[in-house]
N, C-alpha and C. Protein backbone atom coordinates (compact mmCIF):
# COMPACT_ATOMS: atom_id res chain seq x y z
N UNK A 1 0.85 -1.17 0.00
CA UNK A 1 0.00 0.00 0.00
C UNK A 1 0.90 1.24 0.00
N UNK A 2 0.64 2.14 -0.72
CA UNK A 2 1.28 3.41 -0.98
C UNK A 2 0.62 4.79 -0.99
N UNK A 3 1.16 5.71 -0.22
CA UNK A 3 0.24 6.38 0.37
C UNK A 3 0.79 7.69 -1.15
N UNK A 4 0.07 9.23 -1.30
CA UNK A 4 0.52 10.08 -2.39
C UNK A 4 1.60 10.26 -2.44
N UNK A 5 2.59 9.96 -1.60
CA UNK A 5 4.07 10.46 -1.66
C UNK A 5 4.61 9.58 -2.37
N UNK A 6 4.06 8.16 -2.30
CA UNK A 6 4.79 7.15 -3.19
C UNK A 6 5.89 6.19 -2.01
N UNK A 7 5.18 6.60 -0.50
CA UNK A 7 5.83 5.62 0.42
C UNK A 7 5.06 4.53 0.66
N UNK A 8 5.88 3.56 0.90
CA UNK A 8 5.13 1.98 1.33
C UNK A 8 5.25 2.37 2.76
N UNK A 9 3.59 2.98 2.91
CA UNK A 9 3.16 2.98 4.48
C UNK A 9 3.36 1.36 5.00
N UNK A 10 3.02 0.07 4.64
CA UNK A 10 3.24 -0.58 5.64
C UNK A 10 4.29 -1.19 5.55
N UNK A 11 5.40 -1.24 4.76
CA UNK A 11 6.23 -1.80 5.39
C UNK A 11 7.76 -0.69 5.35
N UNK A 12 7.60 0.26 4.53
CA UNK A 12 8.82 1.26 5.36
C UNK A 12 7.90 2.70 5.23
N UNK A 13 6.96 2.91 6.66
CA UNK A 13 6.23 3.60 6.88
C UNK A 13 7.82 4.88 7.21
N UNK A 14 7.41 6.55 6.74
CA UNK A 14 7.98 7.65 7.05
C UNK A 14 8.26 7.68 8.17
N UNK A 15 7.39 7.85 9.35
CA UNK A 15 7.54 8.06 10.70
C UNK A 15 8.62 6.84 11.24
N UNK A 16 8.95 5.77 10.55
CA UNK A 16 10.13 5.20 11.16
C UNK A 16 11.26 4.91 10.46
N UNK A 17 11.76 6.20 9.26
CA UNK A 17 12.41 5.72 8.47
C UNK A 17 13.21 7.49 8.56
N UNK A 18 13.32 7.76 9.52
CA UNK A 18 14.20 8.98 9.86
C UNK A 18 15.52 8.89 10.19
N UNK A 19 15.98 8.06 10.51
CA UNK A 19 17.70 7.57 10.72
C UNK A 19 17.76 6.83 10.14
N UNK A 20 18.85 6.12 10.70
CA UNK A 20 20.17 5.23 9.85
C UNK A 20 19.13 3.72 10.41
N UNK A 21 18.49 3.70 10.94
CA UNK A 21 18.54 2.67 11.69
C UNK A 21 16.55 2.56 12.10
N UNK A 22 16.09 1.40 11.62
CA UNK A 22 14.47 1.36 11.55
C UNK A 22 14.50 0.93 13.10
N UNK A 23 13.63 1.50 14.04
CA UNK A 23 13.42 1.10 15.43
C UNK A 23 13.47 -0.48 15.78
N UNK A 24 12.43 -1.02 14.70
CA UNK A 24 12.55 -2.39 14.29
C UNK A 24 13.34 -3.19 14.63
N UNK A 25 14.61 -2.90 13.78
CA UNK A 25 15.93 -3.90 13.63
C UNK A 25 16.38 -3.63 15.24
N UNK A 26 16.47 -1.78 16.02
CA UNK A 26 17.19 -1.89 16.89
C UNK A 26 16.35 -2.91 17.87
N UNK A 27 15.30 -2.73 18.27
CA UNK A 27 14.65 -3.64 19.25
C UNK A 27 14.86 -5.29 19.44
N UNK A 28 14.86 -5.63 18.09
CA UNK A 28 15.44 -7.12 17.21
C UNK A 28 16.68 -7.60 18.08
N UNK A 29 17.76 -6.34 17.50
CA UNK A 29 18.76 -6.87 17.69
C UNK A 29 19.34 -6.58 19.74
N UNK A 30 18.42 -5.76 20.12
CA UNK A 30 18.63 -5.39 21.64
C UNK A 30 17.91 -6.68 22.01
N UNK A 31 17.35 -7.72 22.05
CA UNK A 31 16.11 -9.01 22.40
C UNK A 31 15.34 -8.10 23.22
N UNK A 32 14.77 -7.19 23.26
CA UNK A 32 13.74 -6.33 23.89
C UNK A 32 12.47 -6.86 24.26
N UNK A 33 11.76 -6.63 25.68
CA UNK A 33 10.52 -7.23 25.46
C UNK A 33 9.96 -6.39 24.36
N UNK A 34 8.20 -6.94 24.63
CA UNK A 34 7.43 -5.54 23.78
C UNK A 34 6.96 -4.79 24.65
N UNK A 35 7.75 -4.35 26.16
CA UNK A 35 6.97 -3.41 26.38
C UNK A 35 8.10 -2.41 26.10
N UNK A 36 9.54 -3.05 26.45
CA UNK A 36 10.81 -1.89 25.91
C UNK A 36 10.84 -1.94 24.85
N UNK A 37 9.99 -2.46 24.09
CA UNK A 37 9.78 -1.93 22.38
C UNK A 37 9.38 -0.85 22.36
N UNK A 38 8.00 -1.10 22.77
CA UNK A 38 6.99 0.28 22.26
C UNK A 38 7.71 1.30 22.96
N UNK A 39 8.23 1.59 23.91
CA UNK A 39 9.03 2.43 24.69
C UNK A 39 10.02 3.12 23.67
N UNK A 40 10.79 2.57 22.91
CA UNK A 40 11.61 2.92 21.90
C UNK A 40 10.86 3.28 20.55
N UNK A 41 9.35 2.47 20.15
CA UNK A 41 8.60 3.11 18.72
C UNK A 41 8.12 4.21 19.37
N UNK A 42 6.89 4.46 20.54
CA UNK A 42 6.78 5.35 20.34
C UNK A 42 7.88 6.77 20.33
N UNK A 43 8.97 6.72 20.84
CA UNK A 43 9.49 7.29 21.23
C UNK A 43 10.87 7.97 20.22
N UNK A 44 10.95 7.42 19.39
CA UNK A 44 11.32 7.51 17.97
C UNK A 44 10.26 8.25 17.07
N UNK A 45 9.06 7.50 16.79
CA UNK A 45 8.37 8.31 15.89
C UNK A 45 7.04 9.52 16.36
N UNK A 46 7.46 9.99 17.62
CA UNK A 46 6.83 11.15 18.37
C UNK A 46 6.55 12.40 17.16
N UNK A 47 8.13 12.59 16.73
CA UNK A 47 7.99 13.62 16.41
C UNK A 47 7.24 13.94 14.67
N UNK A 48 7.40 12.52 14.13
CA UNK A 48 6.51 12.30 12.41
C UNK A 48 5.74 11.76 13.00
N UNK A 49 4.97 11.28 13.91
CA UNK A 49 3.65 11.18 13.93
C UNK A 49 2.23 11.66 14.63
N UNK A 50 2.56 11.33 16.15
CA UNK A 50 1.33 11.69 16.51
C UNK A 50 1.68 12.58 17.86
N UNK A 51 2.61 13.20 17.78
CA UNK A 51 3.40 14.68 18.82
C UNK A 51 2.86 13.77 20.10
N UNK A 52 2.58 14.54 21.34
CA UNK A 52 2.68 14.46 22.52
C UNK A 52 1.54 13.09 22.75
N UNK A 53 0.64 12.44 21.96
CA UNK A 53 0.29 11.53 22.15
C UNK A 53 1.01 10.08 22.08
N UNK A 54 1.88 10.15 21.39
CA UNK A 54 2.78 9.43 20.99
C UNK A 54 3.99 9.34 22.58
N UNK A 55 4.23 10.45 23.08
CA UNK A 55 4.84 10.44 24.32
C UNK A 55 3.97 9.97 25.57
N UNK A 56 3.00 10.11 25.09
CA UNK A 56 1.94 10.05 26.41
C UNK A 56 2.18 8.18 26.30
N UNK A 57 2.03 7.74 25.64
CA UNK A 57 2.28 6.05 25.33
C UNK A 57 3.29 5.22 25.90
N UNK A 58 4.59 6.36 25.18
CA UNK A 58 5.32 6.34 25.83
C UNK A 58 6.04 5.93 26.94
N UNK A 59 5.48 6.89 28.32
CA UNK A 59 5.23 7.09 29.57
C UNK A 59 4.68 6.03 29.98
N UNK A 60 3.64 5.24 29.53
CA UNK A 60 2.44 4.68 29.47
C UNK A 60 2.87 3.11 30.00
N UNK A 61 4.16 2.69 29.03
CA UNK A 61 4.48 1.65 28.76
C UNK A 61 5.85 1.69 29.79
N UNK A 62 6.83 3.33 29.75
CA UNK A 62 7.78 2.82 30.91
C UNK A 62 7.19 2.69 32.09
N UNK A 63 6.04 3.18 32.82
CA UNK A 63 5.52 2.95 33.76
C UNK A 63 4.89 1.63 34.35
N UNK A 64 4.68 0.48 33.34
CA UNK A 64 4.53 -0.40 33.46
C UNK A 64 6.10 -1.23 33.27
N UNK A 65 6.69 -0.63 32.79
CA UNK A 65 8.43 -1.35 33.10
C UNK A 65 8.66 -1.38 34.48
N UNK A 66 8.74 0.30 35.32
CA UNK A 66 8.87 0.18 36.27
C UNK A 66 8.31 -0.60 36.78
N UNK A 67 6.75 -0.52 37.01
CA UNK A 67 5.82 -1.22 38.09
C UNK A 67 6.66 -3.05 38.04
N UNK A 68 6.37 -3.34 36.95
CA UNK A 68 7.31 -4.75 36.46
C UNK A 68 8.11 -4.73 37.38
N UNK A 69 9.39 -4.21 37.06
CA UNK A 69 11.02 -4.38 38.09
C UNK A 69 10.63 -3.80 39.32
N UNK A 70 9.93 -3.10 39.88
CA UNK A 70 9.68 -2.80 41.32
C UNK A 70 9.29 -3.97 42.25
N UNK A 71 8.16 -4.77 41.16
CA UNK A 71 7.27 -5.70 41.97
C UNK A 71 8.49 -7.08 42.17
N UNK A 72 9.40 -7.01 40.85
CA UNK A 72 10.31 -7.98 41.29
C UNK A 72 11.16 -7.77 42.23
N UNK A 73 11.93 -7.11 42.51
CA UNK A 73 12.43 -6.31 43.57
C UNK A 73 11.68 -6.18 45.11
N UNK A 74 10.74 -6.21 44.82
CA UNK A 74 9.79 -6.48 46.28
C UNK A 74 9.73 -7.55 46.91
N UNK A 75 10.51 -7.68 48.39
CA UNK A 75 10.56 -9.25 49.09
C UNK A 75 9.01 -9.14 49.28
N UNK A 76 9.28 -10.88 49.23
CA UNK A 76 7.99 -11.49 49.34
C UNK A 76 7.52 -12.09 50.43
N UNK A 77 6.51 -11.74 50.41
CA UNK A 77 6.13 -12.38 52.33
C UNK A 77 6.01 -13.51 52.38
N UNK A 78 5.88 -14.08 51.61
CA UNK A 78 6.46 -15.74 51.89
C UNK A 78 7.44 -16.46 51.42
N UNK A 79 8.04 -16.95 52.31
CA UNK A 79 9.13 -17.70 52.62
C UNK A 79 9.41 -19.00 52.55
């Protein structure tokens, strides 16, 4: 599918084709979950796509990283 510019929105969509490097491959090659994925898409394509909603997601998803590593980090009351 090709949007008027003559880009293949789905598979090298604009908003992630601003560097050297598609968010994609880096996440790939980091073994990232998907929540430190989306942490890195949205956060990459903030600024070509959807501005401060795109950060709000963001946020959205490290906050559930934290909550994640906190709760592991939390002794457990049973023993």
């Amino acid at each position: 599918m090709r949007n008027s510019k003559n880009h293949d929105i789905i598979n090298k969509p604009s908003h992630y084709n601003q560097g050297s490097i598609e968010p994609i491959d880096f996440i790939k090659s980091q073994n990232m979950s998907y929540i430190e994925g989306n942490i890195i898409k949205y956060t990459t394509r903030y600024k070509f796509k959807n501005g401060i909603e795109d950060l709000k997601k963001a946020k959205w998803y490290l906050e559930k990283l934290i909550e994640e590593h906190e709760n592991r980090l939390r002794p457990s009351i049973y023993y």
